[in-house]
N, C-alpha and C. Protein backbone atom coordinates (compact mmCIF):
# COMPACT_ATOMS: atom_id res chain seq x y z
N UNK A 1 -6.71 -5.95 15.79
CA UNK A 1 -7.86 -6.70 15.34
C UNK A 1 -8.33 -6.23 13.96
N UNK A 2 -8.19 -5.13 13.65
CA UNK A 2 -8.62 -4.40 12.35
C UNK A 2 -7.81 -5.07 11.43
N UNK A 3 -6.57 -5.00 11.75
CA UNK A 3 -5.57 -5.47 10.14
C UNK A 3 -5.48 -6.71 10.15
N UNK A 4 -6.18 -8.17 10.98
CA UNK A 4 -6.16 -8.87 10.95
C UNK A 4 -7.52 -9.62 9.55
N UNK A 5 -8.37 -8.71 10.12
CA UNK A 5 -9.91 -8.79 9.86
C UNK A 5 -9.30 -7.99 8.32
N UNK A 6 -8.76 -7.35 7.99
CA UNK A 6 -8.44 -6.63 6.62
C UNK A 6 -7.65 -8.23 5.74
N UNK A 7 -6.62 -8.21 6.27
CA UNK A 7 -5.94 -9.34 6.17
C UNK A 7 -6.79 -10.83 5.55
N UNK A 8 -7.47 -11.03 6.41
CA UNK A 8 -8.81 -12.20 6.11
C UNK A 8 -9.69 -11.95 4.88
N UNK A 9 -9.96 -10.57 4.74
CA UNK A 9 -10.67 -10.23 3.59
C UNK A 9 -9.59 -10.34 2.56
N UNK A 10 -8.29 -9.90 2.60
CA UNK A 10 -7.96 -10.02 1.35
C UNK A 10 -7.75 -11.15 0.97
N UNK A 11 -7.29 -11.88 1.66
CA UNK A 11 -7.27 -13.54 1.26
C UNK A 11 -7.90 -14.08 0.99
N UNK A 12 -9.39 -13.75 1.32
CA UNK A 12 -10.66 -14.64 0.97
C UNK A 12 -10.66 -14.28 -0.13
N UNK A 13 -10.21 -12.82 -0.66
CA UNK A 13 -10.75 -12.51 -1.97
C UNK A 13 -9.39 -13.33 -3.63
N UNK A 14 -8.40 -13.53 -2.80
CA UNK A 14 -7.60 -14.40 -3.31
C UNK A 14 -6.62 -13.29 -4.25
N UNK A 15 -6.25 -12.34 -3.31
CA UNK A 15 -5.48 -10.96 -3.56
C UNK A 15 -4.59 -11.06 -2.99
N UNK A 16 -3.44 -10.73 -3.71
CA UNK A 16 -1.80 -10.29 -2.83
C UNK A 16 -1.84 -8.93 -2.00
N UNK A 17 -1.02 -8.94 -1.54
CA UNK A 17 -0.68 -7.36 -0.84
C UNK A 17 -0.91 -6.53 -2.34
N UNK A 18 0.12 -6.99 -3.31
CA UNK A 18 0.60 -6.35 -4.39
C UNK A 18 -0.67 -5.85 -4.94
N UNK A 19 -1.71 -6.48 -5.05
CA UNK A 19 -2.94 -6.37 -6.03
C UNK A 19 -3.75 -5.61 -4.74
N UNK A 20 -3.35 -5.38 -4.00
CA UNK A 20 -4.61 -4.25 -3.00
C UNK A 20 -3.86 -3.27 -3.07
N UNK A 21 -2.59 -2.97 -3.12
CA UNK A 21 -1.60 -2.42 -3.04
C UNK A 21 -2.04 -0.91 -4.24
N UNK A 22 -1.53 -1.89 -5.50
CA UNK A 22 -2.40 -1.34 -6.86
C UNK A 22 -3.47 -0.57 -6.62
N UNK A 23 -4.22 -1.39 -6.36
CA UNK A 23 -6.27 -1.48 -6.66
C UNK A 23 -6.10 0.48 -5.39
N UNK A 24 -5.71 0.21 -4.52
CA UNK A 24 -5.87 1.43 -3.33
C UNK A 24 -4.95 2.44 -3.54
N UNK A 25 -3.83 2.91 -4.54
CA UNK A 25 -2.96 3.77 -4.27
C UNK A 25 -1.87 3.42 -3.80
N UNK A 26 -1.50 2.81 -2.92
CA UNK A 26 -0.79 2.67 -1.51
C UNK A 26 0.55 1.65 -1.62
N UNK A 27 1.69 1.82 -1.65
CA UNK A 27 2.53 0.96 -1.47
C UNK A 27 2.37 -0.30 -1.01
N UNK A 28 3.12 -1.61 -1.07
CA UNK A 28 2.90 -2.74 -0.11
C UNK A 28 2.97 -2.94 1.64
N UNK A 29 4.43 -1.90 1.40
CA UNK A 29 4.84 -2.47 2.85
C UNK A 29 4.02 -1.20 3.51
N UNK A 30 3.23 -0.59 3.36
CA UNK A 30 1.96 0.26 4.11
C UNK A 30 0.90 -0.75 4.01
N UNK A 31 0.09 -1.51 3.25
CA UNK A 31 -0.90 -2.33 3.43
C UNK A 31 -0.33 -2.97 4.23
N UNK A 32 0.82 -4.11 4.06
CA UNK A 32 1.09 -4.80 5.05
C UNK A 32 1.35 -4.07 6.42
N UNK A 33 0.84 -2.78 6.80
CA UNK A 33 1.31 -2.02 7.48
C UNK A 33 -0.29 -1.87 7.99
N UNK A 34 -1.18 -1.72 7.19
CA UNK A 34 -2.70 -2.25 7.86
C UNK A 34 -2.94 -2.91 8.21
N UNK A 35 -2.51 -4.40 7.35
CA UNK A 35 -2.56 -5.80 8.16
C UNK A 35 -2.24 -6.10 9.69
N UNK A 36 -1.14 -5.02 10.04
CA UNK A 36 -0.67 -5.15 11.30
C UNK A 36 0.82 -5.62 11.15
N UNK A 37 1.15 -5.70 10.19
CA UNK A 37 2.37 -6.02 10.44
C UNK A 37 3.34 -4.97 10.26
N UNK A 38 4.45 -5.01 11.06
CA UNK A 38 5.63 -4.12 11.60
C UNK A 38 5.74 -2.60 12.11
N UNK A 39 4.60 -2.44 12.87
CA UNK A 39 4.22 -1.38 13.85
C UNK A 39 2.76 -0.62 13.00
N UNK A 40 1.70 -1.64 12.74
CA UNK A 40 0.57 -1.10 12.12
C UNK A 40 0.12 -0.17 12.49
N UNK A 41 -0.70 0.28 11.49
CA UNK A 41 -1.23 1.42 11.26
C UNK A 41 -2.76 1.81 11.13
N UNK A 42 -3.21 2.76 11.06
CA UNK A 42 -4.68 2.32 10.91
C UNK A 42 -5.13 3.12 9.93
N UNK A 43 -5.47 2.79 8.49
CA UNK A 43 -5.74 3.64 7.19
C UNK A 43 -6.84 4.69 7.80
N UNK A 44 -6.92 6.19 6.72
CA UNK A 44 -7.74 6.58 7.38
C UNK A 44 -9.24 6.03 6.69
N UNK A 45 -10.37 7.08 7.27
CA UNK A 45 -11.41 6.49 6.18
C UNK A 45 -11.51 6.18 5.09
N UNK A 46 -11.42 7.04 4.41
CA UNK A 46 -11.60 7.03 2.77
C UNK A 46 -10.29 5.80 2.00
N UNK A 47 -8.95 5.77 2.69
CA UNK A 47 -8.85 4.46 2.24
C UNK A 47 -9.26 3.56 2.87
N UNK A 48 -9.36 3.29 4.41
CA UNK A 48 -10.28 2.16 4.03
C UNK A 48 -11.19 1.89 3.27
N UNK A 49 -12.33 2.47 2.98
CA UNK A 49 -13.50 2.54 2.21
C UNK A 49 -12.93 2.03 1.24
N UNK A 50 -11.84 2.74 0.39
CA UNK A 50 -10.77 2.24 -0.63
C UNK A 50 -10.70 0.36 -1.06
N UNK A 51 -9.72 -0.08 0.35
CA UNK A 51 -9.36 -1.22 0.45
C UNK A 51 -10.55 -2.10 0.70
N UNK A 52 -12.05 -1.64 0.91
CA UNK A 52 -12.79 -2.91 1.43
C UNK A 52 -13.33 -2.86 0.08
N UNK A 53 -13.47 -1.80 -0.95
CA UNK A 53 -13.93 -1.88 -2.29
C UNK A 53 -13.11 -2.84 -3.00
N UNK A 54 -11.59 -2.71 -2.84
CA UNK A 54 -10.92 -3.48 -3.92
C UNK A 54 -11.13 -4.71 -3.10
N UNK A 55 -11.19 -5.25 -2.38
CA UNK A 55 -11.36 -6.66 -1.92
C UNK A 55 -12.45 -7.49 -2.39
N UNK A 56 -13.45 -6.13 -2.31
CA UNK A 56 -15.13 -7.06 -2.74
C UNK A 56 -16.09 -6.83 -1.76
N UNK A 57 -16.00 -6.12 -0.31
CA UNK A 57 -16.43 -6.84 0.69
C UNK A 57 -17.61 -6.49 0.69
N UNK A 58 -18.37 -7.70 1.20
CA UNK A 58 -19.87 -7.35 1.32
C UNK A 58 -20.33 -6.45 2.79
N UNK A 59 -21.74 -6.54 2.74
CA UNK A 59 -22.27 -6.08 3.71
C UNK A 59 -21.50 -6.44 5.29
N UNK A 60 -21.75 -7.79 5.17
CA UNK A 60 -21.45 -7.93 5.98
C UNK A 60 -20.08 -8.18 7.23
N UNK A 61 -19.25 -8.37 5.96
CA UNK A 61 -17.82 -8.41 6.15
C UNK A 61 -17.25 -6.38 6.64
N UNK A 62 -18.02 -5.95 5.31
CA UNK A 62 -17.90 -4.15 6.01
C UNK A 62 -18.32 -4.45 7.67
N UNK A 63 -19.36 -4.48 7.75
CA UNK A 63 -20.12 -4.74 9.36
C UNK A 63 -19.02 -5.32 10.34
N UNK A 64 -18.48 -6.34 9.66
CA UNK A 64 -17.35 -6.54 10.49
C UNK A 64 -16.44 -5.86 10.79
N UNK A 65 -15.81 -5.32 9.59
CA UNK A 65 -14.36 -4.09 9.48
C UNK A 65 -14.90 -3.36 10.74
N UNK A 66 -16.24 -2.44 10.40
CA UNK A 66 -16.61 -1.40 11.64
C UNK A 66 -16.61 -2.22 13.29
N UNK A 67 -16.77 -3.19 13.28
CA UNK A 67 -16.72 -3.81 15.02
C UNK A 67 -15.36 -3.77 15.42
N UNK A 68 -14.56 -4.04 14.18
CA UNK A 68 -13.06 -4.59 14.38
C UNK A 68 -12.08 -3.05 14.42
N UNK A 69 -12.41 -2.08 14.02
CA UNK A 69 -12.27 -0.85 14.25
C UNK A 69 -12.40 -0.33 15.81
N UNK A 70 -13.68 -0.78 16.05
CA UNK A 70 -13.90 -0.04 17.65
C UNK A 70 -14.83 1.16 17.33
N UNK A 71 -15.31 1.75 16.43
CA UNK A 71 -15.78 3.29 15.86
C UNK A 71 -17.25 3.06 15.44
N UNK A 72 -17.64 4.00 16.06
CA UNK A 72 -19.38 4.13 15.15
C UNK A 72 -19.08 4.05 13.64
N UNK A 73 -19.78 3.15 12.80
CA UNK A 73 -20.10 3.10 11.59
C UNK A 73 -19.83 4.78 10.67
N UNK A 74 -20.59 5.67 11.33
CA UNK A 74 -20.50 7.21 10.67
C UNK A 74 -18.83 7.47 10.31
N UNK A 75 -18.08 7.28 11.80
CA UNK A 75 -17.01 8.11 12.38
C UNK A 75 -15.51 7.64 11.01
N UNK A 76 -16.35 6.20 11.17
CA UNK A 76 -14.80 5.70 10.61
C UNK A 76 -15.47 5.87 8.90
N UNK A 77 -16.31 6.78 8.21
CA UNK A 77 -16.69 7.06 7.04
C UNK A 77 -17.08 5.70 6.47
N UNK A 78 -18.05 4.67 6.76
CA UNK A 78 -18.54 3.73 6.60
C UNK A 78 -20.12 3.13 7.41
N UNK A 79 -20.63 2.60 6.20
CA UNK A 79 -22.46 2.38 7.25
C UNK A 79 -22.01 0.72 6.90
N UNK A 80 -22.90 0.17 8.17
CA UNK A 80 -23.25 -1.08 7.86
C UNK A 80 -24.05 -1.98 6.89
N UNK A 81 -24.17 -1.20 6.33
CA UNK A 81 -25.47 -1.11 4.91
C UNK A 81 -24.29 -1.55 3.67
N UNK A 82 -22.98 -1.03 3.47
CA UNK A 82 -22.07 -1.59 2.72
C UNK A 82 -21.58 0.07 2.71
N UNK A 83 -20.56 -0.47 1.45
CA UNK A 83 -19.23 0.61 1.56
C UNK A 83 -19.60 2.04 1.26
């Protein structure tokens, strides 16, 4: 559910793998590896925090990431307040 909800954000933001890829450090086929695709993975905090910055995401879309996680807001190094 997380790399789906990652996935959605980057598209809304009208970003390739390649350009989150960039923007976070991180190779492609590892983002696409957040997305969920081909035995996903789950970034730790600080890149996520990373990847919801290069996307754009607002408040509330963060708010989402944290539901779609499963994790208290603190745990997964993110408040619902934004990134």
């Amino acid at each position: 559910m997380l790399g789906a909800k990652l996935r959605e954000l980057r598209e809304a933001a009208g970003l390739s793998v390649a350009d989150v890829a960039a923007r976070i450090g991180r190779s492609e086929s590892v983002v696409r590896r957040y997305e969920g695709a081909a035995g996903g993975i789950d970034p730790s905090a600080s890149t996520l925090s990373a990847y919801l910055e290069a996307v754009g995401a607002d408040e509330a879309a963060v708010a989402a990431v944290v539901r779609a996680a499963g994790e208290p807001a603190d745990r997964v190094g993110l408040s619902a307040d934004g990134v």
